[in-house]
PDB file of N, CA and C in Angstrom:
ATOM      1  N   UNK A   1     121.402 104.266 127.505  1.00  0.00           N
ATOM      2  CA  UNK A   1     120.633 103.070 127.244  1.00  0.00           C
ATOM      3  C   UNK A   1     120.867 102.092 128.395  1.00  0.00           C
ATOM      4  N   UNK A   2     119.559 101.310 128.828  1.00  0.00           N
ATOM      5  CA  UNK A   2     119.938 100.404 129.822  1.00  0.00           C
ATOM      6  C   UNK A   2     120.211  98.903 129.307  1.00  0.00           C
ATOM      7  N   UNK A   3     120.596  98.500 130.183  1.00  0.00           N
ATOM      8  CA  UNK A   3     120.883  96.862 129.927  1.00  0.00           C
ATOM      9  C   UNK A   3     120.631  95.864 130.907  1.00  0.00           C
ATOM     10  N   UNK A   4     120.253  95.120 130.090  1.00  0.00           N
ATOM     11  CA  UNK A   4     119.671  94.053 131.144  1.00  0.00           C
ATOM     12  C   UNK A   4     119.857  92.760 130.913  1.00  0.00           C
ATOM     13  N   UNK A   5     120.140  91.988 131.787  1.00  0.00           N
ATOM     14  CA  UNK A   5     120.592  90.493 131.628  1.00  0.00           C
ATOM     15  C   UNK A   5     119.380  89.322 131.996  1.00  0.00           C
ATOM     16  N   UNK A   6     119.729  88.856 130.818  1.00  0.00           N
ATOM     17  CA  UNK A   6     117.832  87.612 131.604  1.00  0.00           C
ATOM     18  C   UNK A   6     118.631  86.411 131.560  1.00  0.00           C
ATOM     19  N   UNK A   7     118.311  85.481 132.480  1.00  0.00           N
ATOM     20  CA  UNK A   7     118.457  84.272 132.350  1.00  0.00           C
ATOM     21  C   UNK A   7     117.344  83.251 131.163  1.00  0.00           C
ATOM     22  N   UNK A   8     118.073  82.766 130.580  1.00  0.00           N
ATOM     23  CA  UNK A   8     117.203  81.995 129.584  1.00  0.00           C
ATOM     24  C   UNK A   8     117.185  80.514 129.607  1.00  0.00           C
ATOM     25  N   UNK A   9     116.328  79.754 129.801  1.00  0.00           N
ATOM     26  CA  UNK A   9     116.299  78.498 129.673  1.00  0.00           C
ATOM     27  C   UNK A   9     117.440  77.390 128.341  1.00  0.00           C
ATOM     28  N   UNK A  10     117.910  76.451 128.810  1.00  0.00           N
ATOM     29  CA  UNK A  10     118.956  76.240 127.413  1.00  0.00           C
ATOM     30  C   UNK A  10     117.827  75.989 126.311  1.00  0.00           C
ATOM     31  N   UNK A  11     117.069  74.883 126.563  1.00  0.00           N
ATOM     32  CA  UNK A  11     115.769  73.831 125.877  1.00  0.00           C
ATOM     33  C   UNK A  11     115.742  75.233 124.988  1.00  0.00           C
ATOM     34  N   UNK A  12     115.508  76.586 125.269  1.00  0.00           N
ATOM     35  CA  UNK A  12     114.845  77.685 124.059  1.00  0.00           C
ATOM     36  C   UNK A  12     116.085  77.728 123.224  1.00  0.00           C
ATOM     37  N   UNK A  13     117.117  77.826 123.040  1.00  0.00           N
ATOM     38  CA  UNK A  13     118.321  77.903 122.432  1.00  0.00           C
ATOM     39  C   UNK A  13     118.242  78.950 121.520  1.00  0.00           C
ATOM     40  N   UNK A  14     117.697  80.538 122.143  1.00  0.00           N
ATOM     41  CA  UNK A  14     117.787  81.997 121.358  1.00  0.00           C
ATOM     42  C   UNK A  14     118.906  82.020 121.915  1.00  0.00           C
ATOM     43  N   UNK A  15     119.380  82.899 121.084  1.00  0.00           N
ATOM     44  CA  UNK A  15     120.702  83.810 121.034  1.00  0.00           C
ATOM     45  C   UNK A  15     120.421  84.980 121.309  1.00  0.00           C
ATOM     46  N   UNK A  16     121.465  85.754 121.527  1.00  0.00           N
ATOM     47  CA  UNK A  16     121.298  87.302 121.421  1.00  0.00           C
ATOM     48  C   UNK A  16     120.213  87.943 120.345  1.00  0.00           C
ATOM     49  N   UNK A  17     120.876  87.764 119.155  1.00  0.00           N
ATOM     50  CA  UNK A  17     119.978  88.490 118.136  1.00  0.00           C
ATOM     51  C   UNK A  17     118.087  87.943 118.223  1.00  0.00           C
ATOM     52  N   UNK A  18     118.261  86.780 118.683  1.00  0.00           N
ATOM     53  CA  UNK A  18     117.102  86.228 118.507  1.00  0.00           C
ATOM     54  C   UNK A  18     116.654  86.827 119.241  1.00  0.00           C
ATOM     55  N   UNK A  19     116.588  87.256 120.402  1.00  0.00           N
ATOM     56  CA  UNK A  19     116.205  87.554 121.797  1.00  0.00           C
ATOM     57  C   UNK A  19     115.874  88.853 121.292  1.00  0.00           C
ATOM     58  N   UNK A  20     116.721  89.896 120.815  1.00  0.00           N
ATOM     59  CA  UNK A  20     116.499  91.458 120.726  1.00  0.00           C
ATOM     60  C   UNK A  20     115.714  91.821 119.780  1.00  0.00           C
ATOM     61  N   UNK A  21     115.423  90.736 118.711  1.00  0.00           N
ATOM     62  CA  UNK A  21     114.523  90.721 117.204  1.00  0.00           C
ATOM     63  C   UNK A  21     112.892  90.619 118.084  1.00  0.00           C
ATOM     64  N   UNK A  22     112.417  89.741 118.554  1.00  0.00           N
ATOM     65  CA  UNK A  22     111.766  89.277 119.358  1.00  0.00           C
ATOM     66  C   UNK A  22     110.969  90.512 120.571  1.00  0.00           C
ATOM     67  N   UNK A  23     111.879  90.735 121.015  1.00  0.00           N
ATOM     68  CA  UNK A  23     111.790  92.012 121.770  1.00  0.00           C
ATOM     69  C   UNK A  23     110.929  92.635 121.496  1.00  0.00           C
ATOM     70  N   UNK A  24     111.857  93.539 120.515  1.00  0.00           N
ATOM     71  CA  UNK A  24     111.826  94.554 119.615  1.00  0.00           C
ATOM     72  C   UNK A  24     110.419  94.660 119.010  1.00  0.00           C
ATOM     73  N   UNK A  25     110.008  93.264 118.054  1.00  0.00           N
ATOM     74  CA  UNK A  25     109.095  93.265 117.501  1.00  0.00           C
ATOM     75  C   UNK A  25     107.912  93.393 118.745  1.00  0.00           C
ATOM     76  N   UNK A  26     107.411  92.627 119.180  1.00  0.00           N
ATOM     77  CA  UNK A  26     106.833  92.844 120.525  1.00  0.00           C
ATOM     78  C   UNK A  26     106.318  94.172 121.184  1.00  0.00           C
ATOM     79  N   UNK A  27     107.419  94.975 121.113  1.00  0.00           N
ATOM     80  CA  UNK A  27     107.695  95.744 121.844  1.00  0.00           C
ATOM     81  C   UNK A  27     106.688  97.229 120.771  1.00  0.00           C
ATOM     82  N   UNK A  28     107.001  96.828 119.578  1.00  0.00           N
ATOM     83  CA  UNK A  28     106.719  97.920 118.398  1.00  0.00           C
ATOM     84  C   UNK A  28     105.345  97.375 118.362  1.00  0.00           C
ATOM     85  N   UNK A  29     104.993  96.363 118.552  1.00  0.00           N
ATOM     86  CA  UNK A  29     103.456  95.712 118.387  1.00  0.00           C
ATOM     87  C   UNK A  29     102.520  96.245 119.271  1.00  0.00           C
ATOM     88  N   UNK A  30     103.154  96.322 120.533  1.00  0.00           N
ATOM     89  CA  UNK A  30     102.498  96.748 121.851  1.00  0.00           C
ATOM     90  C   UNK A  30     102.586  98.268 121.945  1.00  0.00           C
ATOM     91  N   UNK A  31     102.920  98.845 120.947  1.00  0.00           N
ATOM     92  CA  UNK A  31     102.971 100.492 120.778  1.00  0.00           C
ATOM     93  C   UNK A  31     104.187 101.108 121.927  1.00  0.00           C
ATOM     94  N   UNK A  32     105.109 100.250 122.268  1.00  0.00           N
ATOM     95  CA  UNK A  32     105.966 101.343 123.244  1.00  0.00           C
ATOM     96  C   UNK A  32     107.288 101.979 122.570  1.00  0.00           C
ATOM     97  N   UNK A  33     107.457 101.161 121.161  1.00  0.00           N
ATOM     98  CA  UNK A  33     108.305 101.445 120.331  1.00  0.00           C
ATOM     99  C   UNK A  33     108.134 101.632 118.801  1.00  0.00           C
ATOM    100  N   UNK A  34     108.548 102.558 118.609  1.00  0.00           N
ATOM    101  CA  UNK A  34     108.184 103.120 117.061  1.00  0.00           C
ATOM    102  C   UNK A  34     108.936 102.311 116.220  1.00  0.00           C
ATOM    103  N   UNK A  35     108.725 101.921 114.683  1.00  0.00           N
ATOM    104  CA  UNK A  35     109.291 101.326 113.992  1.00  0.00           C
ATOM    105  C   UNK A  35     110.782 101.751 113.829  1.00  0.00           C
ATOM    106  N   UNK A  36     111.379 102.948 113.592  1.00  0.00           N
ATOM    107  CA  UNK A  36     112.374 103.340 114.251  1.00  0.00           C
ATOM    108  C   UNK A  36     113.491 102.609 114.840  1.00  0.00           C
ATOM    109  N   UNK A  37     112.813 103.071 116.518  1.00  0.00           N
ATOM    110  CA  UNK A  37     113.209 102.542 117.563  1.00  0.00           C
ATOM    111  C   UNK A  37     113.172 101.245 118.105  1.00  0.00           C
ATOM    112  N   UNK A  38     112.483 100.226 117.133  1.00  0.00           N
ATOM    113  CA  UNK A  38     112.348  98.911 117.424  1.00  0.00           C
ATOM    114  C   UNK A  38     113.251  98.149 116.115  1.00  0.00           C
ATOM    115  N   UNK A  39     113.406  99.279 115.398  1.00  0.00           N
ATOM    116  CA  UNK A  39     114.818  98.290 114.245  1.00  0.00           C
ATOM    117  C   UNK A  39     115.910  98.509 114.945  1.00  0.00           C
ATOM    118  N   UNK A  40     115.973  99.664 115.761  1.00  0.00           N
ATOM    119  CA  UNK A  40     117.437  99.873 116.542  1.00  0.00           C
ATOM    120  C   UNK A  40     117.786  99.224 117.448  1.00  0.00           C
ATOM    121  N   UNK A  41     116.644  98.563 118.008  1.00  0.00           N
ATOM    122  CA  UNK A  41     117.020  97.847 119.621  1.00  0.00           C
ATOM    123  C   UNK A  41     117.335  96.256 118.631  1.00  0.00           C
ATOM    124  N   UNK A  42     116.743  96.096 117.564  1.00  0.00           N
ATOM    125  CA  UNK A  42     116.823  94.853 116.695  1.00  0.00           C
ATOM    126  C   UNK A  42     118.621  94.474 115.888  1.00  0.00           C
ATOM    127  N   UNK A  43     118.737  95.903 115.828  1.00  0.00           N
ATOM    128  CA  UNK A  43     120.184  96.234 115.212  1.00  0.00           C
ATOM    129  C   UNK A  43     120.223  95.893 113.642  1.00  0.00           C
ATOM    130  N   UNK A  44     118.608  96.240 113.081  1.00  0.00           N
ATOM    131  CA  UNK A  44     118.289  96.218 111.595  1.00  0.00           C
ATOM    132  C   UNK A  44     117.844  97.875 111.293  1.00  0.00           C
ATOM    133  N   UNK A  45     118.058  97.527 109.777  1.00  0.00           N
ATOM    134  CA  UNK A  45     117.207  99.096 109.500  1.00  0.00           C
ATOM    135  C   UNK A  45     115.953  98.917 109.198  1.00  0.00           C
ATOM    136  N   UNK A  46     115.057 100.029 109.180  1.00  0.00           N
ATOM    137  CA  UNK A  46     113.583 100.115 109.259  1.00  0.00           C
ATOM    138  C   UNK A  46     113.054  98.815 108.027  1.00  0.00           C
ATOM    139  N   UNK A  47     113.784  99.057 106.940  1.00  0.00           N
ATOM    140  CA  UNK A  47     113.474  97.873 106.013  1.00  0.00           C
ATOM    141  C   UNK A  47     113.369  96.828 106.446  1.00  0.00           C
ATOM    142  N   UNK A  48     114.364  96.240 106.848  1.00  0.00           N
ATOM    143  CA  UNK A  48     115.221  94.870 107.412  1.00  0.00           C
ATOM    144  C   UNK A  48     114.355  94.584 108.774  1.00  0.00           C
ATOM    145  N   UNK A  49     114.029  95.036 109.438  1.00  0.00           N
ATOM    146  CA  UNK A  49     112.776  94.644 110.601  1.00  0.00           C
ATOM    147  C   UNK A  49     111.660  95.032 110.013  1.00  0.00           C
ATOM    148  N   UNK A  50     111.243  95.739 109.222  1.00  0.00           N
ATOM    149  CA  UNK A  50     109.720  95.211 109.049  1.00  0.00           C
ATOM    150  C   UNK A  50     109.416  93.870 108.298  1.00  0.00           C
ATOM    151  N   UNK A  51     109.980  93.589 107.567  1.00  0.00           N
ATOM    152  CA  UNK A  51     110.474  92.446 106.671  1.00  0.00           C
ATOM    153  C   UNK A  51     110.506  91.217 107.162  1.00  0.00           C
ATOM    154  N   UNK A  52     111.185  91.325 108.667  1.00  0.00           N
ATOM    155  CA  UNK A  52     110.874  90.067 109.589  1.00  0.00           C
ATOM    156  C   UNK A  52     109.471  89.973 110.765  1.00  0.00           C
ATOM    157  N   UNK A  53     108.888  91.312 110.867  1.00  0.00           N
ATOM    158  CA  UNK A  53     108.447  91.296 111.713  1.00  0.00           C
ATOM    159  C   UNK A  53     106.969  89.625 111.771  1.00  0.00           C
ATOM    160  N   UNK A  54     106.701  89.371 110.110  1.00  0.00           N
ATOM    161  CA  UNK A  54     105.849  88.604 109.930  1.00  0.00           C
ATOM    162  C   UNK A  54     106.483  87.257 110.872  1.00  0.00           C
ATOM    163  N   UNK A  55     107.687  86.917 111.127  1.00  0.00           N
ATOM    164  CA  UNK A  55     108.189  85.796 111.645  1.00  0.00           C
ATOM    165  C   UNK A  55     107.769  85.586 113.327  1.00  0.00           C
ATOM    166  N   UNK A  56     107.414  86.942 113.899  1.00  0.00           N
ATOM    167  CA  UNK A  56     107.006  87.137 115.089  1.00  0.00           C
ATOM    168  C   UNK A  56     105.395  87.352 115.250  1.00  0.00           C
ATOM    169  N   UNK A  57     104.539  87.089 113.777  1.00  0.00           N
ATOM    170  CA  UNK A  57     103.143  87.068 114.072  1.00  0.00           C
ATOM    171  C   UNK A  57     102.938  88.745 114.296  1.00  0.00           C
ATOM    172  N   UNK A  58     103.359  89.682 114.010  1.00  0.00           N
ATOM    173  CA  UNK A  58     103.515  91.458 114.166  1.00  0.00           C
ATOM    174  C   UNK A  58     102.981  92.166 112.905  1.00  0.00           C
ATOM    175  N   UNK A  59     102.343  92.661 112.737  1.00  0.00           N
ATOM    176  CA  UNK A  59     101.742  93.497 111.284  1.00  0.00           C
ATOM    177  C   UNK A  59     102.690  94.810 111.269  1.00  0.00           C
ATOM    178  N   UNK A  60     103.073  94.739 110.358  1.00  0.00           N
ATOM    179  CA  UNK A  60     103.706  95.961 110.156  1.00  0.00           C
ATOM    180  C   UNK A  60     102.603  97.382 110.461  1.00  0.00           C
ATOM    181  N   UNK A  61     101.474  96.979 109.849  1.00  0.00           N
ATOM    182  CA  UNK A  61     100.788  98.397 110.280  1.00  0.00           C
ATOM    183  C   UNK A  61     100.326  98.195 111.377  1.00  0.00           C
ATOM    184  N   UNK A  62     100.334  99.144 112.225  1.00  0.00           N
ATOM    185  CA  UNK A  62      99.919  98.873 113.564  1.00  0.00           C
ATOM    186  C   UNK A  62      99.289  99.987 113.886  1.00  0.00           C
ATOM    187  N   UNK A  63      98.253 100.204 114.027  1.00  0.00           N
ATOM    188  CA  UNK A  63      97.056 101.406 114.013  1.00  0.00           C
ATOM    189  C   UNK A  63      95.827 100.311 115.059  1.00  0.00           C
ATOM    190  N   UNK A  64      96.020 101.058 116.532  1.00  0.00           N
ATOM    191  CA  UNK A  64      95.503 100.142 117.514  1.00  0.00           C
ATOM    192  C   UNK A  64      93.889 100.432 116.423  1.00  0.00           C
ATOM    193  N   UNK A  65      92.868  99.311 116.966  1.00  0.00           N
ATOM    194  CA  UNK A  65      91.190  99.350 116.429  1.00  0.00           C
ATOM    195  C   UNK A  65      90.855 100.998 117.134  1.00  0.00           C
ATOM    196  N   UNK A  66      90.960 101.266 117.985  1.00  0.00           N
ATOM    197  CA  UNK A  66      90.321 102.283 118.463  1.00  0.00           C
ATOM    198  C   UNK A  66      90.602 103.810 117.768  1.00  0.00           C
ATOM    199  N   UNK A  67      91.694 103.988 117.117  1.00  0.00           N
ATOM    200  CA  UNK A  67      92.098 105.060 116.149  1.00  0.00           C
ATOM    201  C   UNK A  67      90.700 104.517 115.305  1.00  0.00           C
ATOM    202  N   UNK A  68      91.122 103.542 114.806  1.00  0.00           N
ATOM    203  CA  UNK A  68      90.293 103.531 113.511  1.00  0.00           C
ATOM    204  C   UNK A  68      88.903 103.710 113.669  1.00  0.00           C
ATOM    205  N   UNK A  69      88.425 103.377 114.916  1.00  0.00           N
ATOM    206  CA  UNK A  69      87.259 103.786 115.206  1.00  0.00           C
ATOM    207  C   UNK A  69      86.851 105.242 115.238  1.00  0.00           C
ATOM    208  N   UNK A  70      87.353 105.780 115.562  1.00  0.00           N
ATOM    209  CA  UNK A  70      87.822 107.501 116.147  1.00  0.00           C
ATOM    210  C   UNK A  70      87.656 108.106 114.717  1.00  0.00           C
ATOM    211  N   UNK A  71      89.253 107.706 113.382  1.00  0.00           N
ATOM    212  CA  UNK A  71      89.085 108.251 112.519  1.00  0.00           C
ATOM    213  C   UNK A  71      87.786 108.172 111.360  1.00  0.00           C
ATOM    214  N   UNK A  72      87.534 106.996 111.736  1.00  0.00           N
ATOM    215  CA  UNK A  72      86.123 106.925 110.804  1.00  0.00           C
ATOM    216  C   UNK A  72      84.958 107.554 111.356  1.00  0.00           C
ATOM    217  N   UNK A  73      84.504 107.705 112.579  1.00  0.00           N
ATOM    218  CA  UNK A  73      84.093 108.754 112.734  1.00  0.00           C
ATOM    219  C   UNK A  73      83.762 110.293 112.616  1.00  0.00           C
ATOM    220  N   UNK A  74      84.509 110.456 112.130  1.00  0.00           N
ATOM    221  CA  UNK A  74      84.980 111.813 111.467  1.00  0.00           C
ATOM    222  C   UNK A  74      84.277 111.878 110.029  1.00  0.00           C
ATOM    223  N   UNK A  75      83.897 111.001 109.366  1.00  0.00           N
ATOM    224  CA  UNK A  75      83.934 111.333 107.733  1.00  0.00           C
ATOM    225  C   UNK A  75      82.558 110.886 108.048  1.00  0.00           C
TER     226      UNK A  75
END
């Protein structure tokens, strides 16, 4: 796993967890991380981050429009 150090402005006053919740969610929103893998980088379980993800504006279901376009097509 890599690591990486950011400089953060004080005025934002995140913390660690805040920072990796944030991420994470983001990160699972933008499809590069599976729900999974975005509670792990969060250091919650799959429950426990989807649960917050509403605090970051993130839908738990995340099915880009264009699937849905695709699958309805089909029927």
């Amino acid at each position: 796993m890599k690591h990486l150090t950011l400089t953060i402005p004080d005025h934002l006053e995140l913390d660690e967890k805040d920072t990796k919740r944030f991420l994470a969610a983001k990160m699972y929103e933008s499809g590069k991380l599976s729900l999974g893998q975005a509670a792990e980088l969060a250091g919650l379980s799959k429950v426990a981050f989807s649960e917050i993800l509403a605090d970051y504006d993130v839908s738990l279901i995340n099915y880009p429009p264009s699937d849905i376009i695709k699958d309805a097509s089909r029927f």
